[in-house]
N, C-alpha and C. Protein backbone atom coordinates (compact mmCIF):
# COMPACT_ATOMS: atom_id res chain seq x y z
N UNK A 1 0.84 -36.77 -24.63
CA UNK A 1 1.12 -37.58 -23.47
C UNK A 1 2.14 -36.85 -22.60
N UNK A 2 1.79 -36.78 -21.05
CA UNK A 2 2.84 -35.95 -20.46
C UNK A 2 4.13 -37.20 -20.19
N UNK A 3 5.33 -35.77 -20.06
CA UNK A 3 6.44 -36.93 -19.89
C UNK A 3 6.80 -37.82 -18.51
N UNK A 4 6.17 -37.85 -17.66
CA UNK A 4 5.91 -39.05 -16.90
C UNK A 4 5.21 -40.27 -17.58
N UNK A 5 3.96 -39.90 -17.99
CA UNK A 5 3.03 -41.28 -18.63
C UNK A 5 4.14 -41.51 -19.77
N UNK A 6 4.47 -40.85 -20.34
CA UNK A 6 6.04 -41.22 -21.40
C UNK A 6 6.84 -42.25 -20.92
N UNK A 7 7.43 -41.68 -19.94
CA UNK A 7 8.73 -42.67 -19.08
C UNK A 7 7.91 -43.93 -18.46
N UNK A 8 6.85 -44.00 -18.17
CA UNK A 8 6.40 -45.14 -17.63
C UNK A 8 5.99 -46.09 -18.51
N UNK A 9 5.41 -45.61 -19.85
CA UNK A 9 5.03 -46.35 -20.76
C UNK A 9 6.25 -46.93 -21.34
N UNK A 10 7.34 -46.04 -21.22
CA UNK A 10 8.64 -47.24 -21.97
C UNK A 10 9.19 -47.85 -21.11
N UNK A 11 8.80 -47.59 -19.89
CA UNK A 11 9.29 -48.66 -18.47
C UNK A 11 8.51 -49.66 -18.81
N UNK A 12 7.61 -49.60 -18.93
CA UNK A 12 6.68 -50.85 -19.23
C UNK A 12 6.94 -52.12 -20.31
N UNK A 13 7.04 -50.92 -21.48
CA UNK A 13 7.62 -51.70 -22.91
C UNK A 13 8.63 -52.67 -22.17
N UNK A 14 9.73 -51.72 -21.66
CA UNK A 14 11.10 -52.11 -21.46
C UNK A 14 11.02 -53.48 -20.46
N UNK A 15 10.00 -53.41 -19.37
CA UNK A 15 10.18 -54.00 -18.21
C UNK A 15 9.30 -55.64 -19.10
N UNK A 16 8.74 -55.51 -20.22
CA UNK A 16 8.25 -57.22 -20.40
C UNK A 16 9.46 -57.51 -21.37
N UNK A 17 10.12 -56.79 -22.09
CA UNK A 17 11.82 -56.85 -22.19
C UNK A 17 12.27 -57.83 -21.99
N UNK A 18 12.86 -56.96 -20.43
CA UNK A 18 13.43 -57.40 -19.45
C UNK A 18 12.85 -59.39 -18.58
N UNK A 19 11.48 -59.27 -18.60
CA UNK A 19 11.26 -60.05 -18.16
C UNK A 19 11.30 -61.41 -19.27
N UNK A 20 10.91 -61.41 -20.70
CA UNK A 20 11.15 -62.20 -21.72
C UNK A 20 12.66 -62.17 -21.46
N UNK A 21 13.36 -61.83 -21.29
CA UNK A 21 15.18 -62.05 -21.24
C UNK A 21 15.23 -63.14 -19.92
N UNK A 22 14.84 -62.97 -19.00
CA UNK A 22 15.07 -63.28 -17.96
C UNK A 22 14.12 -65.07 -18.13
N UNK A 23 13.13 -65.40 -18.49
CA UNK A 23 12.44 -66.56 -19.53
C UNK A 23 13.34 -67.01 -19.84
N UNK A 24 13.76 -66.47 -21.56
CA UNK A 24 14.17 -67.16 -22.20
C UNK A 24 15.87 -67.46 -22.21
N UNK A 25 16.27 -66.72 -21.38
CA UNK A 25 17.70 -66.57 -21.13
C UNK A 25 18.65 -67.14 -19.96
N UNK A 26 17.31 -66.85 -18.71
CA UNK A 26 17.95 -67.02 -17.49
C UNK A 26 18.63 -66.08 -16.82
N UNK A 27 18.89 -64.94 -17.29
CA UNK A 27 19.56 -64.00 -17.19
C UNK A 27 19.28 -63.87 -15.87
N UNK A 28 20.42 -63.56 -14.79
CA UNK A 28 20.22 -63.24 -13.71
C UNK A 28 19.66 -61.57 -13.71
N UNK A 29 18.75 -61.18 -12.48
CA UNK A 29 18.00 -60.07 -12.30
C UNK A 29 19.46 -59.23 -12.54
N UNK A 30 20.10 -58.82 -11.09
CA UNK A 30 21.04 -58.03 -10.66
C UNK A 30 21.93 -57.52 -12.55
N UNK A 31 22.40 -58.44 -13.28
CA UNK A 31 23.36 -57.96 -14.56
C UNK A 31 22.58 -57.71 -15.54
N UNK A 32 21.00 -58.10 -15.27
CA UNK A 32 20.39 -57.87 -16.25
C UNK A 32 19.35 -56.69 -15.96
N UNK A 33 19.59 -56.07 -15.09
CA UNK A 33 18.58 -54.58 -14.57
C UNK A 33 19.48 -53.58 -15.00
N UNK A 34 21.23 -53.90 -14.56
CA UNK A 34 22.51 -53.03 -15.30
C UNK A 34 22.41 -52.44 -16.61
N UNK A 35 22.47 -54.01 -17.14
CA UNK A 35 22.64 -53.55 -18.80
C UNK A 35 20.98 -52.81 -19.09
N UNK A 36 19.88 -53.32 -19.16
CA UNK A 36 19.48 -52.55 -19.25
C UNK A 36 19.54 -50.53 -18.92
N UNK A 37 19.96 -50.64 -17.56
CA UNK A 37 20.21 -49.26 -17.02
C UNK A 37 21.26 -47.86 -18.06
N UNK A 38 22.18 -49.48 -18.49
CA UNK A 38 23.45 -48.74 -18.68
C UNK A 38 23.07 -48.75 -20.40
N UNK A 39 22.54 -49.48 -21.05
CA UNK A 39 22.97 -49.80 -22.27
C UNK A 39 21.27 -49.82 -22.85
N UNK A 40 20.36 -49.75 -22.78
CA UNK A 40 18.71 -49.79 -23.40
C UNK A 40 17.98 -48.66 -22.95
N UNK A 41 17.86 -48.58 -21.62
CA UNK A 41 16.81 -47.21 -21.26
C UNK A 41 17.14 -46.02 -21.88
N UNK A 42 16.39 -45.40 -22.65
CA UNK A 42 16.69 -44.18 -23.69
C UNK A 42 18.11 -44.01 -24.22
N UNK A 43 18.58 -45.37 -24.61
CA UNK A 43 19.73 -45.79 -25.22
C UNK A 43 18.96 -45.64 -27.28
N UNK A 44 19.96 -45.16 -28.43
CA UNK A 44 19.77 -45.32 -29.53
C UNK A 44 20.28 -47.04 -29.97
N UNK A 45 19.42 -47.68 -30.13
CA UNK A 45 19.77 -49.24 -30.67
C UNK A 45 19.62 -49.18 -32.12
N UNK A 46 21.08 -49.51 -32.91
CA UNK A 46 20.59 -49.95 -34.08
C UNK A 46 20.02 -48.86 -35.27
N UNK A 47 19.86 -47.86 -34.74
CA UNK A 47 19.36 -46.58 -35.51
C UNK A 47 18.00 -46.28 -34.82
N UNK A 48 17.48 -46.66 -33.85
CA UNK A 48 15.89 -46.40 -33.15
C UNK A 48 16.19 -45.66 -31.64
N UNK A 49 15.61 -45.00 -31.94
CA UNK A 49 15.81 -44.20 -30.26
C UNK A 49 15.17 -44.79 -29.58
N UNK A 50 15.39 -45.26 -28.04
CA UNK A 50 14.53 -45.86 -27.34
C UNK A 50 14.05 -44.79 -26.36
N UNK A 51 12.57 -44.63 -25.77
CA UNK A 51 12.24 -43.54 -25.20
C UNK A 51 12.91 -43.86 -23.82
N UNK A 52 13.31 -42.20 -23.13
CA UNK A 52 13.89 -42.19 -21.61
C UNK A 52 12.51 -42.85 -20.86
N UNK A 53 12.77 -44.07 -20.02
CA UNK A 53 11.98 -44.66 -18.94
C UNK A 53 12.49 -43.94 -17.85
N UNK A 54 11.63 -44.27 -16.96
CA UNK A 54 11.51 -44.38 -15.19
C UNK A 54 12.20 -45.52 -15.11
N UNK A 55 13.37 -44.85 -14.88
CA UNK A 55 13.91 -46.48 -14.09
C UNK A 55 13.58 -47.12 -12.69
N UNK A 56 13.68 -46.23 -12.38
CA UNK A 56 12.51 -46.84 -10.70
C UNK A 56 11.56 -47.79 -10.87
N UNK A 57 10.50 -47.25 -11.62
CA UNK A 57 9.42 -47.65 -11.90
C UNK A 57 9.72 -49.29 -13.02
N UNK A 58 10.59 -49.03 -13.77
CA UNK A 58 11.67 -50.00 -14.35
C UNK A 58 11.59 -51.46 -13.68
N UNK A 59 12.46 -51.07 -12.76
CA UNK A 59 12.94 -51.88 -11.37
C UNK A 59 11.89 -52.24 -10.94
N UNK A 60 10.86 -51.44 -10.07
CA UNK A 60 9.68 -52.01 -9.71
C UNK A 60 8.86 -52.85 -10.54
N UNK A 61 8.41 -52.98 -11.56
CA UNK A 61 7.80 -53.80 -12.32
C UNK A 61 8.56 -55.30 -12.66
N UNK A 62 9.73 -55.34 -12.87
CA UNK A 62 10.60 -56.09 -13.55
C UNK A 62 11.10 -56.91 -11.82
N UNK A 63 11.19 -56.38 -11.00
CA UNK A 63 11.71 -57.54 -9.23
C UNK A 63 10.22 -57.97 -9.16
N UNK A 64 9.16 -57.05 -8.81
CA UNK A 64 8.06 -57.42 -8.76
C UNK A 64 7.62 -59.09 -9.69
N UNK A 65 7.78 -58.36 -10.33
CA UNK A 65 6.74 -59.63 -11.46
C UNK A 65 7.43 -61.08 -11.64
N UNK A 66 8.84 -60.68 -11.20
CA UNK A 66 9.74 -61.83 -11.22
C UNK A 66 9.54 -62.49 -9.79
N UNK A 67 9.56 -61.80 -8.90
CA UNK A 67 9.53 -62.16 -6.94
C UNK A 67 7.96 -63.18 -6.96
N UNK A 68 7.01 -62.35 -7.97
CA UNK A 68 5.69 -63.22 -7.68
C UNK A 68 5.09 -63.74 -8.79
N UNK A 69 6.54 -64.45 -9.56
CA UNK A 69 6.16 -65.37 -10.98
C UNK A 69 5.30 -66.57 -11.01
N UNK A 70 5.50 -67.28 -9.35
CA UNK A 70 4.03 -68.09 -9.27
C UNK A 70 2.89 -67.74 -8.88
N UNK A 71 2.65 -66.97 -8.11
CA UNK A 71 1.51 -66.26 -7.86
C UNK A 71 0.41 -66.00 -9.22
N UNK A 72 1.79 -64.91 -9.93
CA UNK A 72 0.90 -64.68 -10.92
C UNK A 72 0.95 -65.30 -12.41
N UNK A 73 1.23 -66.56 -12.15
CA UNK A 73 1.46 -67.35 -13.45
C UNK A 73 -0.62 -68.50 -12.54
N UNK A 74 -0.30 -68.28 -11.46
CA UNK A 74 -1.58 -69.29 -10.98
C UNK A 74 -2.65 -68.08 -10.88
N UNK A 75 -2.43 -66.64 -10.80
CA UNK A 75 -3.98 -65.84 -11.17
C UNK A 75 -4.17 -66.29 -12.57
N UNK A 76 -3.04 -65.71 -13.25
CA UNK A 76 -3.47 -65.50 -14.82
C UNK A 76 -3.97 -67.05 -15.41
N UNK A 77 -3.43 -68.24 -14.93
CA UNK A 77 -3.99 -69.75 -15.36
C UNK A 77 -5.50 -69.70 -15.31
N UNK A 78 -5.44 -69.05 -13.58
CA UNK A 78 -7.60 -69.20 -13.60
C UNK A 78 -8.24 -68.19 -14.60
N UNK A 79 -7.79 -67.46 -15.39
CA UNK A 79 -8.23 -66.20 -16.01
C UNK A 79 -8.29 -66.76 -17.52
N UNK A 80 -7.47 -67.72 -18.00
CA UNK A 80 -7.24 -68.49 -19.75
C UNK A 80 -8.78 -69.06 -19.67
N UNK A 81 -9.20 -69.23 -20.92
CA UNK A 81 -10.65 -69.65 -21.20
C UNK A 81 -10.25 -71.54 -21.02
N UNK A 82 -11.09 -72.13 -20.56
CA UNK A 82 -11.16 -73.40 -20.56
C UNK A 82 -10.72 -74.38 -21.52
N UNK A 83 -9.54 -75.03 -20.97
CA UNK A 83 -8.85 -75.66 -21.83
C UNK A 83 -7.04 -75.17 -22.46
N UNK A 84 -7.45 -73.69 -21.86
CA UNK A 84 -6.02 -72.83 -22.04
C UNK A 84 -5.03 -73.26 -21.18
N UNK A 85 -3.62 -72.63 -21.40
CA UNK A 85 -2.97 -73.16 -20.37
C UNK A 85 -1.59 -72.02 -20.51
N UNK A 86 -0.79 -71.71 -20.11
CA UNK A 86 0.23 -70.73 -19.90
C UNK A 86 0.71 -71.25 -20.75
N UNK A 87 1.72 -72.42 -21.01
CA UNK A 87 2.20 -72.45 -21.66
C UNK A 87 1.90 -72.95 -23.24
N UNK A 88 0.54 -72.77 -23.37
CA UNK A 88 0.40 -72.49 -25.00
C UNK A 88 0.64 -70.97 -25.59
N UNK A 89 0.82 -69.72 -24.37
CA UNK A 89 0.82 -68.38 -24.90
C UNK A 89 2.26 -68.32 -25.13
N UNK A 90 2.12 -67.26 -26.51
CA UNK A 90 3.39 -66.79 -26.75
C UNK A 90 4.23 -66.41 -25.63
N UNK A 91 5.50 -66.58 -25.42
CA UNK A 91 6.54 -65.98 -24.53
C UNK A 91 6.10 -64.64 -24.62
N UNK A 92 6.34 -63.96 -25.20
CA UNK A 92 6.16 -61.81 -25.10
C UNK A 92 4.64 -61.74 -24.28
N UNK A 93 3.78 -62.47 -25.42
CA UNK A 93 2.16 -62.04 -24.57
C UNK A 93 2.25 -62.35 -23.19
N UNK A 94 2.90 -63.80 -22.24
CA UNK A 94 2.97 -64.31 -20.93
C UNK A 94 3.51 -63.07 -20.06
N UNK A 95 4.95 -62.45 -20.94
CA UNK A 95 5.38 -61.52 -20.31
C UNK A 95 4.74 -60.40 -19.46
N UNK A 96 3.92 -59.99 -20.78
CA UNK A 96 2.82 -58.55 -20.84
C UNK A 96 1.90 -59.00 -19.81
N UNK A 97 1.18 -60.31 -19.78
CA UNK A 97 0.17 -60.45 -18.60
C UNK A 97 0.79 -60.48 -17.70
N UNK A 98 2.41 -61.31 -17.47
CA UNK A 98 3.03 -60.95 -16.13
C UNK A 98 2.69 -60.13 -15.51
N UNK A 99 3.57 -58.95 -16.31
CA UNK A 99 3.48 -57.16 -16.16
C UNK A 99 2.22 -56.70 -15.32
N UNK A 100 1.70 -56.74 -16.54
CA UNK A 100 0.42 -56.13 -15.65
C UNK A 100 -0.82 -56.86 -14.65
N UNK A 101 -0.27 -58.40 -14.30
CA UNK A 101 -1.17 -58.17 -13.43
C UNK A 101 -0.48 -58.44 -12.14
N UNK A 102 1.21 -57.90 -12.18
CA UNK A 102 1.58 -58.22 -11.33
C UNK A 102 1.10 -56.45 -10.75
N UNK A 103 1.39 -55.68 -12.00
CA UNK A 103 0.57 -54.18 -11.50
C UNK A 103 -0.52 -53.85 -10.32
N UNK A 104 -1.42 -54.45 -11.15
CA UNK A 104 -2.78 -54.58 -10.60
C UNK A 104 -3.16 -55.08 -9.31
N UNK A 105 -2.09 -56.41 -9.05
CA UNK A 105 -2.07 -56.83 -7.45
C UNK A 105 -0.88 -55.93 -6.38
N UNK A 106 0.11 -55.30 -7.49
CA UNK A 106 0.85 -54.61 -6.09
C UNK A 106 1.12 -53.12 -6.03
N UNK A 107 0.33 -52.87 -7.35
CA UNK A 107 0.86 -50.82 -7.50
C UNK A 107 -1.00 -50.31 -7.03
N UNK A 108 -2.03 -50.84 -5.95
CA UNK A 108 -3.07 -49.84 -5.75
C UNK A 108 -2.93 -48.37 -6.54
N UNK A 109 -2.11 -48.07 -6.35
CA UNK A 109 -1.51 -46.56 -6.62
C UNK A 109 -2.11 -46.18 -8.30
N UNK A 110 -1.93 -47.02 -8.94
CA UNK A 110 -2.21 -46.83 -10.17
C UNK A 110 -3.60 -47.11 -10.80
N UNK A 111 -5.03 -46.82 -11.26
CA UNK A 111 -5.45 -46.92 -11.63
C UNK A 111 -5.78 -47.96 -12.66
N UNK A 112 -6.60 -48.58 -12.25
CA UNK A 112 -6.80 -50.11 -12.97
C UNK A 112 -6.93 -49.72 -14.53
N UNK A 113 -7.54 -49.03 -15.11
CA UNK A 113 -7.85 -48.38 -16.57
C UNK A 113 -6.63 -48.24 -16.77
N UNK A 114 -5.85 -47.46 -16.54
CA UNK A 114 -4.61 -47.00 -16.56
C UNK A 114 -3.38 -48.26 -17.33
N UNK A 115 -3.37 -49.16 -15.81
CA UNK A 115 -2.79 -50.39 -16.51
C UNK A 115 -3.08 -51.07 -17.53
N UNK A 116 -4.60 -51.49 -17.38
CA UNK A 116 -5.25 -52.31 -18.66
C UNK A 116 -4.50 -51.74 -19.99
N UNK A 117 -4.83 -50.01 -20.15
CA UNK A 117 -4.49 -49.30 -21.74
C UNK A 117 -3.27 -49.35 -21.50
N UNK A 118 -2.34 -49.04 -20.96
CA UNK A 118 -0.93 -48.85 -21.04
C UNK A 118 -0.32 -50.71 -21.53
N UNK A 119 -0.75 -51.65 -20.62
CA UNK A 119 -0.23 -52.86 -21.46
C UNK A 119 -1.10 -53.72 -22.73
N UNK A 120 -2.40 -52.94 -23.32
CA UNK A 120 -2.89 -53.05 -24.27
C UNK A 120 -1.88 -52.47 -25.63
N UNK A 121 -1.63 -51.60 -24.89
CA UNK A 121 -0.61 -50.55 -25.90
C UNK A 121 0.20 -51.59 -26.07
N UNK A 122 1.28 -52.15 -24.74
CA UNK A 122 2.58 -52.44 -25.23
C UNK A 122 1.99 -53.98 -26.05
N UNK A 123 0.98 -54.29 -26.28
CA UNK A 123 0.88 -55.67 -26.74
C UNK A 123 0.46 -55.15 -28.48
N UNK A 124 0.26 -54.18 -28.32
CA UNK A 124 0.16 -53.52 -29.91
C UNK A 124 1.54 -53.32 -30.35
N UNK A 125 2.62 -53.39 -29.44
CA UNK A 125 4.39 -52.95 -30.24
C UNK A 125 4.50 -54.15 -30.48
N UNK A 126 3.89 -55.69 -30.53
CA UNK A 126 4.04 -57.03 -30.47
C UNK A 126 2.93 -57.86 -31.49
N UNK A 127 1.79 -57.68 -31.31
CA UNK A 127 1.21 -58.28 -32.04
C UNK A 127 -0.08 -57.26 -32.63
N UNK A 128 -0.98 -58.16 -33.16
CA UNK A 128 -2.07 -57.67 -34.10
C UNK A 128 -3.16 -57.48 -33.10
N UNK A 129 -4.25 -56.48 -33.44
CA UNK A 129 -4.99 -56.71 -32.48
C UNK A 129 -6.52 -57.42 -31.43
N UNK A 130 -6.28 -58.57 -32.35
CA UNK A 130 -6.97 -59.59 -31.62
C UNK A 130 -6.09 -60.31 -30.52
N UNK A 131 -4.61 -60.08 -30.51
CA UNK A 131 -3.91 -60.64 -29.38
C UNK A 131 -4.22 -59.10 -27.93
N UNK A 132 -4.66 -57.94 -28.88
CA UNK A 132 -4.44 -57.13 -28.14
C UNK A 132 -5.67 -56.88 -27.07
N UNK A 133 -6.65 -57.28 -28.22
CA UNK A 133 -8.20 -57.49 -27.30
C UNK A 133 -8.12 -58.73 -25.94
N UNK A 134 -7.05 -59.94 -26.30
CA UNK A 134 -7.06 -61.00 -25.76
C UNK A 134 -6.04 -59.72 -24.05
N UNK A 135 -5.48 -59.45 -23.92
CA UNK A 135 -4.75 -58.33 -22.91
C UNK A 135 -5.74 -58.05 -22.55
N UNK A 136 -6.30 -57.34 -22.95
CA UNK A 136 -7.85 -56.58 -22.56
C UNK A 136 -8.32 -57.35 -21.85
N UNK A 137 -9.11 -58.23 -21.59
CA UNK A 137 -9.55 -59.30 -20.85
C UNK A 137 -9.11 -60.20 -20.44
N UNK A 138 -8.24 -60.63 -20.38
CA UNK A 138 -7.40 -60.87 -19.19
C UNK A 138 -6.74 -60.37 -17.88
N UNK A 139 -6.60 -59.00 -18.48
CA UNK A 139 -6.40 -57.74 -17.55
C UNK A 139 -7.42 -57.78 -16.59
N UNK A 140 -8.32 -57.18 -18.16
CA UNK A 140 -9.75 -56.95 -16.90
C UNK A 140 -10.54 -58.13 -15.91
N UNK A 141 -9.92 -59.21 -16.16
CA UNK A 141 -10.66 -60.13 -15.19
C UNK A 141 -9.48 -60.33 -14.16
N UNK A 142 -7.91 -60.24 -14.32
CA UNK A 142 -7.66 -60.29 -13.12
C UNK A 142 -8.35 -58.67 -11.99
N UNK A 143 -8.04 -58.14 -13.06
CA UNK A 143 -8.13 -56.63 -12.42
C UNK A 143 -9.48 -57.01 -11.36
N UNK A 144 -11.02 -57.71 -11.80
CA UNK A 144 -11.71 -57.71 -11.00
C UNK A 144 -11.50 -58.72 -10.09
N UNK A 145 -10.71 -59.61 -9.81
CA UNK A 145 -10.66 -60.86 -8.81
C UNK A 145 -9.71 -59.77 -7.81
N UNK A 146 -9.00 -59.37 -8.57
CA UNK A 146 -7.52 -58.35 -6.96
C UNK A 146 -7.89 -56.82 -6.43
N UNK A 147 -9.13 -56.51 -7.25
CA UNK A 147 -9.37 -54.80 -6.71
C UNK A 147 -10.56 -54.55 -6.24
């Protein structure tokens, strides 16, 4: 993997993080983009190295997905199979669909495949992979309603 797709993939990890903190915490954006900056991005936690992110790219994912938390809390609702509802999904998984389909509606730039595998991945640092297939298609159906 080159070290850009590196740094972006732990921006990614990092940025549904960030956004589960900001959920379950309240954490304001502004002290909570810091500590991350200063204290997690290719910071050693605990004995685990965390990989160097894009903090840019960081930032962008993490204001993004937060600026258009209703937007994309009402794509991803029409996208749950009938009878689903946001808040039956785990907090981390809500995150990850945040993420990426806040991607998909505002980074053109990036390749829809691209996003899908990159937050398939980060839903594999989280769960098993029938939650991971469930990413997969969800992705891919916002991906076809916004591109």
């Amino acid at each position: 993997m080159k070290a850009r797709s590196k740094a972006r993939a732990a921006a990614r990890l990092a940025a549904v993080q960030a956004l589960y903190q900001i959920d379950m915490e309240g954490t304001p954006l502004a002290p909570l983009l810091d500590e991350f900056h200063r204290h997690r991005l290719g910071a050693e936690i605990e004995g685990d190295q965390y990989a160097q992110a894009e903090v840019a790219f960081f930032d962008d994912v993490v204001k993004g997905a937060d600026a258009r938390r209703d937007e994309l809390d009402e794509l991803l609702s029409g996208k749950l199979a009938e009878g689903w509802r946001l808040e039956r999904l785990d907090k981390t998984m809500l995150q990850i669909l945040r993420a990426g389909a806040w991607e998909l509606l505002a980074r053109a730039d990036i390749p829809t495949a691209t996003v899908i595998s990159e937050y398939v991945d980060v839903a594999h640092a989280f769960f098993e992979a029938r939650e991971a297939k469930f990413v997969n298609g969800v992705l891919d159906s916002v991906a076809k309603a916004v591109r």
